[in-house]
Protein backbone atom coordinates (compact mmCIF):
# COMPACT_ATOMS: atom_id res chain seq x y z
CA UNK A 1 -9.46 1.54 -7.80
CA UNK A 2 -7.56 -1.38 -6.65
CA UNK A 3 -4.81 -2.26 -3.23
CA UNK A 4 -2.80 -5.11 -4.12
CA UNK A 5 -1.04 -6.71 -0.70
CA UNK A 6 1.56 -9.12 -1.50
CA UNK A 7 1.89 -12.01 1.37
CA UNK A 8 5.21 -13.56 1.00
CA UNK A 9 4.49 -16.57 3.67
CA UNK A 10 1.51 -17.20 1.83
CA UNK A 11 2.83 -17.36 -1.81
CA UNK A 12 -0.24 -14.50 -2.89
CA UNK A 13 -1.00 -11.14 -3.87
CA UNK A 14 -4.29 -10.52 -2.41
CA UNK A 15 -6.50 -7.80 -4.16
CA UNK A 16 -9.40 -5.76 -2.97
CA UNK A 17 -11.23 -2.98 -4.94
CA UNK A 18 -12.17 -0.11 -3.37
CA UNK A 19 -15.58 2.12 -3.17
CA UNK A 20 -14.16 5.01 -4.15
CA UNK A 21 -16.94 6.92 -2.74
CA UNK A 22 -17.02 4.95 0.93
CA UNK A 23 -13.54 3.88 0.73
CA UNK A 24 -15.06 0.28 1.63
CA UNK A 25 -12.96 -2.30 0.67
CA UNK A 26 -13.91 -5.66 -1.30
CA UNK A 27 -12.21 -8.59 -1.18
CA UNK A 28 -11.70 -10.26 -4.78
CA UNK A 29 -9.60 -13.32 -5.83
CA UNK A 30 -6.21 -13.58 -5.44
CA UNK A 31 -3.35 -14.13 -7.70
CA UNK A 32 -1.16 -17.42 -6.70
CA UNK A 33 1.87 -16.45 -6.97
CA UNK A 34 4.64 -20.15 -7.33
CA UNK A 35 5.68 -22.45 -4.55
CA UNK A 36 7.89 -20.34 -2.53
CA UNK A 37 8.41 -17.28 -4.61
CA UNK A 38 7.34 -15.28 -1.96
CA UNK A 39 6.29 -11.89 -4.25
CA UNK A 40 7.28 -8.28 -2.41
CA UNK A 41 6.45 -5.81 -5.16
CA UNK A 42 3.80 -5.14 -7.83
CA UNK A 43 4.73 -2.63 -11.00
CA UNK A 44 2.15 -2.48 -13.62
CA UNK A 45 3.00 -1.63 -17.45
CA UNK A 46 0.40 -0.27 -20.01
CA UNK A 47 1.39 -0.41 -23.61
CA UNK A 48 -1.42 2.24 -24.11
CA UNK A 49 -1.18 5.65 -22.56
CA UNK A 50 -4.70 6.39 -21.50
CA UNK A 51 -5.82 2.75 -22.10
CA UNK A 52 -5.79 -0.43 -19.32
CA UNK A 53 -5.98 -2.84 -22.79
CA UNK A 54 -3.25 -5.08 -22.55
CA UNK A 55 -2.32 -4.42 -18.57
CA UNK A 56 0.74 -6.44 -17.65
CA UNK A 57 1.18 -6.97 -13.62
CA UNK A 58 4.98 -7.81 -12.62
CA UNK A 59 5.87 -9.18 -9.80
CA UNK A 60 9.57 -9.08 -7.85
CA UNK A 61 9.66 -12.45 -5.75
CA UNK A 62 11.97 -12.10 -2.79
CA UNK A 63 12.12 -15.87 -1.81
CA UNK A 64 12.56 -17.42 -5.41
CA UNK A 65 14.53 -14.78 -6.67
CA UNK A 66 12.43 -14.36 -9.81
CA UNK A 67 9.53 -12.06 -11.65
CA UNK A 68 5.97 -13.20 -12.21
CA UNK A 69 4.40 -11.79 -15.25
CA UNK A 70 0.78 -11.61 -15.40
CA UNK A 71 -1.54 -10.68 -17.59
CA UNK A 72 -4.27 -8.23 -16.03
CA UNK A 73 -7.85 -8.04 -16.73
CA UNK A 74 -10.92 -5.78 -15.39
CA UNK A 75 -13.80 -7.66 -16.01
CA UNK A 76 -17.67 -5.90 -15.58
CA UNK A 77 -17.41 -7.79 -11.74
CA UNK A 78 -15.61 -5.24 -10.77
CA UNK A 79 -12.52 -7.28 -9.04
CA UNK A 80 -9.23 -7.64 -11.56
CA UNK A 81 -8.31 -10.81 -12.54
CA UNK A 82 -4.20 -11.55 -12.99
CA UNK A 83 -3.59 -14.64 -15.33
CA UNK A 84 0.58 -15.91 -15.10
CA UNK A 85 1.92 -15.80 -18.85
């Protein structure tokens, strides 16, 4: 289980996983969102029911009036990884 935070001053989405048994949180790498985009919201799409194959983050940017697409990952670390396409 993830919580995704966007920081719109900071141009990131910062991402911890959490223990689901402690509820401890872990601070993993986090996704750069562009020079002044400033990202608000976080929808994720799976084209598999059941299956996290093929993720895709988006991400509404209040400041640059855009989306960010990413491509989402869960690698064995245990942290997800969100690569811009």
């Amino acid at each position: 289980m993830y919580l995704l935070a966007q920081d719109l001053g900071a141009d990131l989405i910062r991402v911890f996983s959490v223990d689901k048994s402690s509820g401890q949180l872990t601070q993993c790498t986090n996704v750069q969102a562009g020079a002044g985009d400033g990202p608000r919201h976080v929808a994720f799409w799976l084209p598999k029911p059941g299956s996290a194959d093929g993720t895709i983050m988006y991400s509404v940017n209040e400041l640059g009036n855009s989306v960010g697409v990413y491509q989402v990952t869960y690698p064995a670390s245990g942290c997800l990884t969100a690569r811009k396409v």
